[in-house]
C-alpha atoms as a PDB file:
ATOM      1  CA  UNK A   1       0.000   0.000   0.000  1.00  0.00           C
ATOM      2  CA  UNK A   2       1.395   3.452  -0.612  1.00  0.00           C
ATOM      3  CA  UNK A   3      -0.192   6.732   0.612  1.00  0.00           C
ATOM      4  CA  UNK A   4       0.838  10.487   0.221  1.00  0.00           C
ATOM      5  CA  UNK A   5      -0.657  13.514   0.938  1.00  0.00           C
ATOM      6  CA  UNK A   6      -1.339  16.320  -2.036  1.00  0.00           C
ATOM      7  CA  UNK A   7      -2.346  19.862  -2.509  1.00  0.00           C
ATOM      8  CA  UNK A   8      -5.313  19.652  -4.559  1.00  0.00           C
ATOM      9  CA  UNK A   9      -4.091  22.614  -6.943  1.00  0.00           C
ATOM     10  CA  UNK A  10      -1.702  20.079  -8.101  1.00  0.00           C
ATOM     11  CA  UNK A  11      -4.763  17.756  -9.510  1.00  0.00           C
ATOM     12  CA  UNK A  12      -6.543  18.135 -12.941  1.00  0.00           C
ATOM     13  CA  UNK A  13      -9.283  21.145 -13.607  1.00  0.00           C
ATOM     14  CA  UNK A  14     -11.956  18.800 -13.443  1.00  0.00           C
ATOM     15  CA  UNK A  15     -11.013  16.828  -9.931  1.00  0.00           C
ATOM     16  CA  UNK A  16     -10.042  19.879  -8.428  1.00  0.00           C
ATOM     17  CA  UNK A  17     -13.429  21.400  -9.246  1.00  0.00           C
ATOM     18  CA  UNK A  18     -15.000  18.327  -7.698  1.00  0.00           C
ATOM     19  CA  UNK A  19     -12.932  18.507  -4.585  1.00  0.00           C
ATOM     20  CA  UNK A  20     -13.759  21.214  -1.828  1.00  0.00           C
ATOM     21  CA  UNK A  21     -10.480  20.292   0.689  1.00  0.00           C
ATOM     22  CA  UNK A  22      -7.199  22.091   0.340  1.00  0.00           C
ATOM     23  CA  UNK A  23      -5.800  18.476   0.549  1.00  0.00           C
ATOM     24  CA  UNK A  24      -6.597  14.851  -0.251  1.00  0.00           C
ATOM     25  CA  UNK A  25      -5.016  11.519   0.519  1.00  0.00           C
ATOM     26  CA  UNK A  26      -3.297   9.293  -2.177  1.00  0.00           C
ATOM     27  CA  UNK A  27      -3.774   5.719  -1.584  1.00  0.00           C
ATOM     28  CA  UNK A  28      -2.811   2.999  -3.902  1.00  0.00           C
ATOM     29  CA  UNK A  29      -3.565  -0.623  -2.538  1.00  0.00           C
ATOM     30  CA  UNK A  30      -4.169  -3.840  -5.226  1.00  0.00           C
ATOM     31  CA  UNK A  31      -4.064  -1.471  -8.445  1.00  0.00           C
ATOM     32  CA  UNK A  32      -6.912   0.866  -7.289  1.00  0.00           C
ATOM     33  CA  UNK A  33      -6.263   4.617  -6.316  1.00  0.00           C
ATOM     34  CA  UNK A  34      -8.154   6.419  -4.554  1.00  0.00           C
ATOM     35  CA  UNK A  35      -8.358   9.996  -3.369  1.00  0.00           C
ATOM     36  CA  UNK A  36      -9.725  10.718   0.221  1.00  0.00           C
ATOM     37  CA  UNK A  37     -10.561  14.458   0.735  1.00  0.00           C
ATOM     38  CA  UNK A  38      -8.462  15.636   4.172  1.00  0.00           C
ATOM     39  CA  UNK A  39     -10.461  17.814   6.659  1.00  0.00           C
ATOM     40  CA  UNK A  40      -8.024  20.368   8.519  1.00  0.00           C
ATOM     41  CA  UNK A  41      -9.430  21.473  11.944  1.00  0.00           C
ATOM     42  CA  UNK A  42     -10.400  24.923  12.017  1.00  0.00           C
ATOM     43  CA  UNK A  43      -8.258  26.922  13.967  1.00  0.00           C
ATOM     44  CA  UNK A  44     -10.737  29.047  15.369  1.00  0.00           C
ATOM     45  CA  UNK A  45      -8.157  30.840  17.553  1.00  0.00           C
ATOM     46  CA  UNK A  46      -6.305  32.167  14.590  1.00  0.00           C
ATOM     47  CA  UNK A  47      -9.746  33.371  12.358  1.00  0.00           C
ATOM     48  CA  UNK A  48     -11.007  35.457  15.593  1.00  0.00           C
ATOM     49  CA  UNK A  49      -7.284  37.399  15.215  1.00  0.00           C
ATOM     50  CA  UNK A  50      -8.079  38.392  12.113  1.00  0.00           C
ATOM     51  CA  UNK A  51     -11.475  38.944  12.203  1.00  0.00           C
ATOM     52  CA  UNK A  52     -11.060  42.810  12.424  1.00  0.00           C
ATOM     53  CA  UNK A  53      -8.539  42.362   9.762  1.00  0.00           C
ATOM     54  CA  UNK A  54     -11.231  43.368   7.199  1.00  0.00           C
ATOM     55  CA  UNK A  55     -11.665  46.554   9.011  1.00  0.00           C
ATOM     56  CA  UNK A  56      -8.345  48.831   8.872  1.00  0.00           C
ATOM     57  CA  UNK A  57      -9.860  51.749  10.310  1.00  0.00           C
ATOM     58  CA  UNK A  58     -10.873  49.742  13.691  1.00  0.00           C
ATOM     59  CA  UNK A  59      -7.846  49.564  15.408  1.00  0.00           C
ATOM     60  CA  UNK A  60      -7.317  47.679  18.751  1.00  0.00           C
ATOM     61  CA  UNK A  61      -7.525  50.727  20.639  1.00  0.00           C
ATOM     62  CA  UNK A  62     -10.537  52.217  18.895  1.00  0.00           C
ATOM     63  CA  UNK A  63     -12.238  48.168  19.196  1.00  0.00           C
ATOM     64  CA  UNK A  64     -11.539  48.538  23.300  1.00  0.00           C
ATOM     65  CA  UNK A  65     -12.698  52.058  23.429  1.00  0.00           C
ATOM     66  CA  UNK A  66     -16.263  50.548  21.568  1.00  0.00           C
ATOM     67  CA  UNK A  67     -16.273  47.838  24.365  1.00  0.00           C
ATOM     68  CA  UNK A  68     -15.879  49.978  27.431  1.00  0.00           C
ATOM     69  CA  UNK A  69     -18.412  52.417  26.410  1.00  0.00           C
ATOM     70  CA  UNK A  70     -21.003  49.535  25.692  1.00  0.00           C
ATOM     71  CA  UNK A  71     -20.362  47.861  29.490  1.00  0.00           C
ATOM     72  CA  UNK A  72     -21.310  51.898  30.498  1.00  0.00           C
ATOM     73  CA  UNK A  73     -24.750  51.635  29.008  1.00  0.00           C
ATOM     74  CA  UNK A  74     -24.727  48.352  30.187  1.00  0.00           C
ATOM     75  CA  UNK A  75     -25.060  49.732  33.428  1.00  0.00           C
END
């Protein structure tokens, strides 16, 4: 059996179009290949940082700034 990892980008048009992973697994075994699509875990951590990303003009300070003056009204 042989098994590799591959970037889908490196596939043909028309598998890559039927793909929706970043990567799949290569698996040869008794003359039949297969191609297992490879689920990543989301690193949730990571897309909060850059959440505000999107938004140059809210900085960190102006984002904090926002927060305290909503707890205010909060109270």
């Amino acid at each position: 059996m042989y098994e590799m990892t591959l970037n889908t980008r490196a596939l043909p048009e028309t598998l890559f179009r039927l793909i929706q992973t970043e990567k799949v697994m290569l698996r040869q075994r008794d003359g039949e290949i297969r191609l297992i699509p490879v689920q990543e875990p989301i690193d949730y951590i990571e897309k909060l940082r850059g959440s505000l990303a999107a938004y140059p003009e809210m900085s960190v300070d102006n984002f904090l700034t926002r927060k305290h003056a909503d707890k205010e009204l909060e109270r």
